[in-house]
PDB file of N, CA and C in Angstrom:
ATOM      1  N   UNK A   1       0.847  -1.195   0.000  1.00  0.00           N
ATOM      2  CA  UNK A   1       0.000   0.000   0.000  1.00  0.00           C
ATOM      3  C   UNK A   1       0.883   1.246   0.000  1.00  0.00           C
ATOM      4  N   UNK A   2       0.644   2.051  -0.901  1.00  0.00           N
ATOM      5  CA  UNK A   2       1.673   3.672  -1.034  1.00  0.00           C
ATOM      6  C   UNK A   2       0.776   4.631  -0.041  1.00  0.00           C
ATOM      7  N   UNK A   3       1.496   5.123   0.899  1.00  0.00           N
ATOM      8  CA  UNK A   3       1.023   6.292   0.765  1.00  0.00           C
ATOM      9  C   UNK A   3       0.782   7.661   0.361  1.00  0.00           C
ATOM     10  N   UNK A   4      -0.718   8.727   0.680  1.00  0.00           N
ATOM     11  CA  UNK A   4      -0.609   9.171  -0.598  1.00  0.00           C
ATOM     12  C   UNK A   4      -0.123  10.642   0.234  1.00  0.00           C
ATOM     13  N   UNK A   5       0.744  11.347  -0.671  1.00  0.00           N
ATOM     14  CA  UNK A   5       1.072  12.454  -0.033  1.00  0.00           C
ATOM     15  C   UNK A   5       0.237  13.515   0.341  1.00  0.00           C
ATOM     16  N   UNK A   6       0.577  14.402   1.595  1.00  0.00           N
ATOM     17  CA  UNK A   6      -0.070  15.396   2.244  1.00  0.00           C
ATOM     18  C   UNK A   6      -0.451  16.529   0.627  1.00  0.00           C
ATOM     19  N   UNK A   7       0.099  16.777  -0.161  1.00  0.00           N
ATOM     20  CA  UNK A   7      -0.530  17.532  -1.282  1.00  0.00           C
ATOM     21  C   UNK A   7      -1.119  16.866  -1.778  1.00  0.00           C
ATOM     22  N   UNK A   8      -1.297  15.509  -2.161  1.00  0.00           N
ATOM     23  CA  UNK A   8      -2.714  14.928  -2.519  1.00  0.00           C
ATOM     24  C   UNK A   8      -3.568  15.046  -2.459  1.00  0.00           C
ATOM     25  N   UNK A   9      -3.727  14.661  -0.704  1.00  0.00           N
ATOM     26  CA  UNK A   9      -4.766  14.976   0.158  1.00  0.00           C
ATOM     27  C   UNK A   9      -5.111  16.219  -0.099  1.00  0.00           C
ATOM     28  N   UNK A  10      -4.414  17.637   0.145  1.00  0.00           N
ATOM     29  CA  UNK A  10      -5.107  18.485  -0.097  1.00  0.00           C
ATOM     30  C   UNK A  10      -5.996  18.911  -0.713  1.00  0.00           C
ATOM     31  N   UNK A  11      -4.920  18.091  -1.835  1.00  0.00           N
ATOM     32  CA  UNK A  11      -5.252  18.577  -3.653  1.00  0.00           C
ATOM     33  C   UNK A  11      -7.301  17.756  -3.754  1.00  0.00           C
ATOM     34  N   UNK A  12      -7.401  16.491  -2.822  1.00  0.00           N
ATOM     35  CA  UNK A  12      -8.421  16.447  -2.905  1.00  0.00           C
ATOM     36  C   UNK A  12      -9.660  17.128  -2.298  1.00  0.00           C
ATOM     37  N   UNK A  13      -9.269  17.172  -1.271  1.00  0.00           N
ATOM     38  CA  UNK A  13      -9.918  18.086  -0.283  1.00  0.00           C
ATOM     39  C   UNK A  13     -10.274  19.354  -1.062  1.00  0.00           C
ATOM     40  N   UNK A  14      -9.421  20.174  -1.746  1.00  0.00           N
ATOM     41  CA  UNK A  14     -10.032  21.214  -2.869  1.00  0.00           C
ATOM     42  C   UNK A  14     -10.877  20.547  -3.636  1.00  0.00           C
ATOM     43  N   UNK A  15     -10.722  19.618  -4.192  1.00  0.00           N
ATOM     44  CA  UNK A  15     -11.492  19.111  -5.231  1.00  0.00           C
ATOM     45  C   UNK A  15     -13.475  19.177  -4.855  1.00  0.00           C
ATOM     46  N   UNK A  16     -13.669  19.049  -3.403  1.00  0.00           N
ATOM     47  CA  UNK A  16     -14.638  19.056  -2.534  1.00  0.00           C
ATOM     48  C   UNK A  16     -15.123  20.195  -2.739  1.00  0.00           C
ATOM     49  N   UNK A  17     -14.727  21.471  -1.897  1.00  0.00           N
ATOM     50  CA  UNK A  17     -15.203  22.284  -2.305  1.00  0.00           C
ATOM     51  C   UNK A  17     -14.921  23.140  -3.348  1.00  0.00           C
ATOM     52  N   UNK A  18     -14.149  22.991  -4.629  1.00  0.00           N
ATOM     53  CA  UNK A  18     -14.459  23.370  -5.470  1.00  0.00           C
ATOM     54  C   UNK A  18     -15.567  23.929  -6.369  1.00  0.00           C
ATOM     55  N   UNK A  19     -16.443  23.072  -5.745  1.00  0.00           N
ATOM     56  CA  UNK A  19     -17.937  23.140  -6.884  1.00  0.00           C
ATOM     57  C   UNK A  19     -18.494  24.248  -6.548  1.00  0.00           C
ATOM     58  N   UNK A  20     -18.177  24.149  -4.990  1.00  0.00           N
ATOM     59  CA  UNK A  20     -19.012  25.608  -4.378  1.00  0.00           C
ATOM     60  C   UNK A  20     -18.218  26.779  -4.843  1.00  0.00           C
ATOM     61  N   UNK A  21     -16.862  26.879  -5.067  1.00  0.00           N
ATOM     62  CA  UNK A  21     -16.469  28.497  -5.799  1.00  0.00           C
ATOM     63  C   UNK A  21     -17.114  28.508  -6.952  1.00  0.00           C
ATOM     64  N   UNK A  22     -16.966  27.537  -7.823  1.00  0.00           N
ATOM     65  CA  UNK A  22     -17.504  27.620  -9.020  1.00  0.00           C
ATOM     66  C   UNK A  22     -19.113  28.144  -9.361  1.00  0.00           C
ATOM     67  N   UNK A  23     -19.831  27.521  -8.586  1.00  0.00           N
ATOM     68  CA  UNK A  23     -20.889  27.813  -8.405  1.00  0.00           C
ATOM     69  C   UNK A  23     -21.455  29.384  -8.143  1.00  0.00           C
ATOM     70  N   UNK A  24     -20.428  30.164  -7.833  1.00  0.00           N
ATOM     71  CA  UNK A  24     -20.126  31.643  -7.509  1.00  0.00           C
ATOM     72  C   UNK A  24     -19.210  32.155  -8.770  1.00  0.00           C
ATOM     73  N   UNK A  25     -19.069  31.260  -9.581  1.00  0.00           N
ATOM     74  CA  UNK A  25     -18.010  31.833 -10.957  1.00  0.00           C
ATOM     75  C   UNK A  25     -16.472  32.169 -10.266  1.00  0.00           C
ATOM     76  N   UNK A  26     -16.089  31.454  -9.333  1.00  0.00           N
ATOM     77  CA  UNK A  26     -14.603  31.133  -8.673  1.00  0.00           C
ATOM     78  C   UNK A  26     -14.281  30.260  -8.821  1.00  0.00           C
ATOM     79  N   UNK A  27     -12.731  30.003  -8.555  1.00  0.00           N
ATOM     80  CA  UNK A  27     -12.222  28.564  -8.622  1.00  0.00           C
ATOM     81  C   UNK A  27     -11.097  28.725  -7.285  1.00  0.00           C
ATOM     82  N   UNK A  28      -9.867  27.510  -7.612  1.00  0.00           N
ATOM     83  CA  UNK A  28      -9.031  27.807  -6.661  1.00  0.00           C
ATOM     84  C   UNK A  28      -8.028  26.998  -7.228  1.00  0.00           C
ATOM     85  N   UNK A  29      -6.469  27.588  -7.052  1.00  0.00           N
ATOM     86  CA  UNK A  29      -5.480  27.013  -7.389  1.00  0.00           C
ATOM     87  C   UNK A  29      -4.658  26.656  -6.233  1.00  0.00           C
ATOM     88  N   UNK A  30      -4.388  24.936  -5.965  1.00  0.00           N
ATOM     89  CA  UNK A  30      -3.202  25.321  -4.691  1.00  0.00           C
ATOM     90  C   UNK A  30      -1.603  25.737  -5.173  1.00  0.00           C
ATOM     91  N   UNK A  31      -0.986  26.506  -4.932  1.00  0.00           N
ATOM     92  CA  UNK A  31       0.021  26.833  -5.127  1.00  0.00           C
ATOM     93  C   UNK A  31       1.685  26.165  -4.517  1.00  0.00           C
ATOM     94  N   UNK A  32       1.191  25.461  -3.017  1.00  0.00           N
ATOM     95  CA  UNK A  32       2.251  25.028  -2.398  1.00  0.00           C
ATOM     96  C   UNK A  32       1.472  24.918  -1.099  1.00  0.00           C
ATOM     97  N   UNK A  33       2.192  23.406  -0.285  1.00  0.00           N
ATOM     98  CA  UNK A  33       2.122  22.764   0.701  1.00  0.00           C
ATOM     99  C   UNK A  33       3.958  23.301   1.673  1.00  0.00           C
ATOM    100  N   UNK A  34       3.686  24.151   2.342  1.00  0.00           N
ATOM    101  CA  UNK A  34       5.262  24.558   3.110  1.00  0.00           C
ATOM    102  C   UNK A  34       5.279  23.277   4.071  1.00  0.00           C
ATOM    103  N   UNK A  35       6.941  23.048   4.346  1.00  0.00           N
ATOM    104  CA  UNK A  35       7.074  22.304   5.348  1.00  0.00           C
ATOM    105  C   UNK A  35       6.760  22.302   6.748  1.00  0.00           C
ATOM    106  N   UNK A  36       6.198  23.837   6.979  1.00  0.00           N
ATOM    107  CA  UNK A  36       5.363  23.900   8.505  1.00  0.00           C
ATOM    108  C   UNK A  36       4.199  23.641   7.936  1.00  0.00           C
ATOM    109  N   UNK A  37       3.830  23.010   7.237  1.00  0.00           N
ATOM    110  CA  UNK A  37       2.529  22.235   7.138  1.00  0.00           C
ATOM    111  C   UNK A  37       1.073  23.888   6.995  1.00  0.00           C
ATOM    112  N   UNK A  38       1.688  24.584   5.985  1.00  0.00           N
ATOM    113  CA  UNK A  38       0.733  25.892   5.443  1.00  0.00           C
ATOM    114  C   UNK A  38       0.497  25.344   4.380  1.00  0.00           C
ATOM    115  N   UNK A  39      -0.422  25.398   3.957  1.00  0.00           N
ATOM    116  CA  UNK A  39      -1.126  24.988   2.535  1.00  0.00           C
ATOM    117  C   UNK A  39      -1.577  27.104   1.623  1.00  0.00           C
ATOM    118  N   UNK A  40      -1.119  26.878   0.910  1.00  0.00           N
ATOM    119  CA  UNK A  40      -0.953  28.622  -0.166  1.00  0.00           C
ATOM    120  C   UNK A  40      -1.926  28.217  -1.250  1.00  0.00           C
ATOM    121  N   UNK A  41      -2.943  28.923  -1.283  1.00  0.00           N
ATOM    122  CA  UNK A  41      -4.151  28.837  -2.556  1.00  0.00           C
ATOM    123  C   UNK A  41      -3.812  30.242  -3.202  1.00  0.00           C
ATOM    124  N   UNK A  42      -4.275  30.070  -3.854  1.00  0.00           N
ATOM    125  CA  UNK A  42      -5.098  31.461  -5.033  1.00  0.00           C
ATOM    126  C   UNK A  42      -6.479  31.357  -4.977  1.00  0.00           C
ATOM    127  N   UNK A  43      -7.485  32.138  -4.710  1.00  0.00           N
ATOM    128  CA  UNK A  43      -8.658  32.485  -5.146  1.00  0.00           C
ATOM    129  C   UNK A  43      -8.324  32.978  -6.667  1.00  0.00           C
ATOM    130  N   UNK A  44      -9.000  32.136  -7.718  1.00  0.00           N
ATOM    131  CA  UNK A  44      -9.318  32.889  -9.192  1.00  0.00           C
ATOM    132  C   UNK A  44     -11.035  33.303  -9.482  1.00  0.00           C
ATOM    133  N   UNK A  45     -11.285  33.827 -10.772  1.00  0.00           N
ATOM    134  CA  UNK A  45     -12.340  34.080 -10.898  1.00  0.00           C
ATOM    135  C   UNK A  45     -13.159  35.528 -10.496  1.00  0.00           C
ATOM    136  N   UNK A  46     -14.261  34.708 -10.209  1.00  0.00           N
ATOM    137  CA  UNK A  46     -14.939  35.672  -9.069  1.00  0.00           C
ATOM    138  C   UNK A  46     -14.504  36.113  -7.293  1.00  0.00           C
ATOM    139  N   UNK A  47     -14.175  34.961  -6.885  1.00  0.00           N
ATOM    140  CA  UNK A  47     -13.541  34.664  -5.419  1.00  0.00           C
ATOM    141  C   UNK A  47     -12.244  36.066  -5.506  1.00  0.00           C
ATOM    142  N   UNK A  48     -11.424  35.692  -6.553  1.00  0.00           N
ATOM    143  CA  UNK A  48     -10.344  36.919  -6.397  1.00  0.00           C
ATOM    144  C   UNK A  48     -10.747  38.400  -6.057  1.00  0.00           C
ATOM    145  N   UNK A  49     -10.303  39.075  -5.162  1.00  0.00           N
ATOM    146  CA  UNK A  49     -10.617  40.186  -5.089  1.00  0.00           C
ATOM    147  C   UNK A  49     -12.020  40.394  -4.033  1.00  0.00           C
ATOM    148  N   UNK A  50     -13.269  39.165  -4.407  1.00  0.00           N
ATOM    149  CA  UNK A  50     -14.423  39.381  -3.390  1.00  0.00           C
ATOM    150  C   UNK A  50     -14.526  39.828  -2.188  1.00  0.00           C
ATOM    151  N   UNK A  51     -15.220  40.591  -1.730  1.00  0.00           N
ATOM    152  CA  UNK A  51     -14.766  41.269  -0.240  1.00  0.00           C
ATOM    153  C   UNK A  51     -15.353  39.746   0.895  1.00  0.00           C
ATOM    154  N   UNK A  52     -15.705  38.900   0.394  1.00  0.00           N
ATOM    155  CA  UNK A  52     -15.794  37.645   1.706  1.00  0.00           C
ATOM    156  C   UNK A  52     -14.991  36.629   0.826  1.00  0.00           C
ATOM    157  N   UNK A  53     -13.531  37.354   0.664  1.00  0.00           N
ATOM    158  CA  UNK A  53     -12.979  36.051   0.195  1.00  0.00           C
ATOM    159  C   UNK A  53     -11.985  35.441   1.037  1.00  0.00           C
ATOM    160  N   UNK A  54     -11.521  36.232   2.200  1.00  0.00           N
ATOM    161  CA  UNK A  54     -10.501  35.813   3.446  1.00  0.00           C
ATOM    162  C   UNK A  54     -11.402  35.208   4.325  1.00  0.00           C
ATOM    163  N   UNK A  55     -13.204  35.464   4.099  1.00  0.00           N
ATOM    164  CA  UNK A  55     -14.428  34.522   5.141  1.00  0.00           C
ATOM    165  C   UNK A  55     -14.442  33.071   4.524  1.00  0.00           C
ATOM    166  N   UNK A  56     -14.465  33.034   2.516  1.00  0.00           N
ATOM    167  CA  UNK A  56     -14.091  31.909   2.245  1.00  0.00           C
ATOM    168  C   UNK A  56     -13.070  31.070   2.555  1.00  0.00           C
ATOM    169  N   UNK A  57     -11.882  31.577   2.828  1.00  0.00           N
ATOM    170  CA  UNK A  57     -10.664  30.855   2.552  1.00  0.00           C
ATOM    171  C   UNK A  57     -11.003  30.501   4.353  1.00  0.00           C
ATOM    172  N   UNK A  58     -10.974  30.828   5.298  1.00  0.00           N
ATOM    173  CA  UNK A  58     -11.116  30.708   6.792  1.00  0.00           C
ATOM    174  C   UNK A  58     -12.475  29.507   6.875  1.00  0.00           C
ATOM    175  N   UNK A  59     -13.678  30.390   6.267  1.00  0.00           N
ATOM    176  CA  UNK A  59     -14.471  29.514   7.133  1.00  0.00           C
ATOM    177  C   UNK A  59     -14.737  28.120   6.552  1.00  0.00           C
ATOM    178  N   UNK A  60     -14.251  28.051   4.766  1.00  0.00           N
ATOM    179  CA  UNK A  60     -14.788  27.335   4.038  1.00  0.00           C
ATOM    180  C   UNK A  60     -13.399  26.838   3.563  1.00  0.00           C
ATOM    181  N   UNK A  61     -12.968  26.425   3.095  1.00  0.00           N
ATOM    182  CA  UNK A  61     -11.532  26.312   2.747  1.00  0.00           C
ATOM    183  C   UNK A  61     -10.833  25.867   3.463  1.00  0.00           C
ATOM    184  N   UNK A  62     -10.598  26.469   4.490  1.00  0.00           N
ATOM    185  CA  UNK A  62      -9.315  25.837   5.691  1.00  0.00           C
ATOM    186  C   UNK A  62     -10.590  25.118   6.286  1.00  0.00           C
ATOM    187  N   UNK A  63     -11.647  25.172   6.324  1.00  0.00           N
ATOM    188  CA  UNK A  63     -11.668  24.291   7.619  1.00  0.00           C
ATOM    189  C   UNK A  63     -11.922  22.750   6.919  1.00  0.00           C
ATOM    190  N   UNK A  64     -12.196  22.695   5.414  1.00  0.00           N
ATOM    191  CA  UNK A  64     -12.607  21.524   4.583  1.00  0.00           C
ATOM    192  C   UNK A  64     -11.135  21.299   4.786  1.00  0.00           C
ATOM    193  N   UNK A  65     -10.002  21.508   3.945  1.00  0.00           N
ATOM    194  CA  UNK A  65      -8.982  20.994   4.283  1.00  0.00           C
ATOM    195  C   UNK A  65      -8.243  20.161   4.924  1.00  0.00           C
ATOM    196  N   UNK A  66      -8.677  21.126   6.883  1.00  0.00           N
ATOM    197  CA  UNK A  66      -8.301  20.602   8.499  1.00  0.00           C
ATOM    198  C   UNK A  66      -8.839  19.504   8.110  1.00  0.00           C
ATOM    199  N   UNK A  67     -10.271  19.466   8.144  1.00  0.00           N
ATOM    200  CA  UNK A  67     -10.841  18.602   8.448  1.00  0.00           C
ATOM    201  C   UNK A  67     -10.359  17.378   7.559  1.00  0.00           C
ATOM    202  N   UNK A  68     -10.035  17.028   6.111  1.00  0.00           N
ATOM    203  CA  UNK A  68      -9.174  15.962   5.468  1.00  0.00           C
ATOM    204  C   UNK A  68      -8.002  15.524   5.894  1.00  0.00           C
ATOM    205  N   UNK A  69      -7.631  16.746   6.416  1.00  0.00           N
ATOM    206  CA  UNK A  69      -5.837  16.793   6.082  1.00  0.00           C
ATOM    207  C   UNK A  69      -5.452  17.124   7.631  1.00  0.00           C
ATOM    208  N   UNK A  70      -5.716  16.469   8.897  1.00  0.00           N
ATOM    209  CA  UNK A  70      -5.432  16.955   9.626  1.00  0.00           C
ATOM    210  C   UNK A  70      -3.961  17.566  10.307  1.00  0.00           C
ATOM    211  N   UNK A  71      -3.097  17.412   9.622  1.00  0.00           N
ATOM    212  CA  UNK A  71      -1.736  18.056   9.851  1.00  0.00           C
ATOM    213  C   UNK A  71      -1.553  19.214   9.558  1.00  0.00           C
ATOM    214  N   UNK A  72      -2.719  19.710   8.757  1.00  0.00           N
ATOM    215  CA  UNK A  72      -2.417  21.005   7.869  1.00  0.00           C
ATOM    216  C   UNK A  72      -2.304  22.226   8.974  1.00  0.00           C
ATOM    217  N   UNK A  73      -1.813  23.419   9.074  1.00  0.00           N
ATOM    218  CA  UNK A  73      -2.001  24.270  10.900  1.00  0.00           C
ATOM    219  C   UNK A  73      -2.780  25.128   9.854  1.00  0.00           C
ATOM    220  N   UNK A  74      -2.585  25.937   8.671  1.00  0.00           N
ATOM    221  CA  UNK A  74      -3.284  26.826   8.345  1.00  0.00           C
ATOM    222  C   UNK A  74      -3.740  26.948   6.688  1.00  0.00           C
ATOM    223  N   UNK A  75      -4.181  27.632   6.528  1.00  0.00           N
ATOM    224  CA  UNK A  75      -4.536  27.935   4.971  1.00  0.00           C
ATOM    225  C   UNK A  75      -4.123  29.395   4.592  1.00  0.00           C
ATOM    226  N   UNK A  76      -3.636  29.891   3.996  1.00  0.00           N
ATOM    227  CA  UNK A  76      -3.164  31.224   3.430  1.00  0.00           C
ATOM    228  C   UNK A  76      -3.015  31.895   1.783  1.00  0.00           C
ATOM    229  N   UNK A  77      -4.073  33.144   1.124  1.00  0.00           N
ATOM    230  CA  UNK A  77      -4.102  33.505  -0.183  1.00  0.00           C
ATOM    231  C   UNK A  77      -2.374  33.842  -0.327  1.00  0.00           C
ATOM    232  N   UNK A  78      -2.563  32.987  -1.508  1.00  0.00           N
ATOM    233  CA  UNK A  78      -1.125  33.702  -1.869  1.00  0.00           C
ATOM    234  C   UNK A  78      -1.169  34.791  -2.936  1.00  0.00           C
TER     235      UNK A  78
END
């Protein structure tokens, strides 16, 4: 059995809520997993720039993530 790496995981965990940026005409790119365990997105789209887009990335985003990926400590727009 391989295991699958912590950006995997992430990478799926976006995949989750994805539908919901989209659904708002947003998307999301992960950019990098740091070795203190920060996960770096981009808001694209609509999400970029939105004035509840640091409420997305906090309330919706990091916490889908945590909740997959529990090693992850934070989520941060890059």
């Amino acid at each position: 059995m391989t295991a699958i790496s912590i950006k995997d995981r992430v990478s799926k965990a976006l995949e989750r809520v994805r539908p919901y940026l989209q659904s708002d005409g947003g998307d999301i790119d992960l950019i990098e997993v740091t070795d203190d365990m920060t996960v770096k997105v981009k808001l694209t789209g609509a999400c970029h720039g939105c004035p509840y887009s640091m409420q997305t990335l906090k309330a919706g985003v990091e916490q889908a993530i945590i909740r997959e990926v529990p090693e992850i400590k934070r989520v941060i727009s890059a």
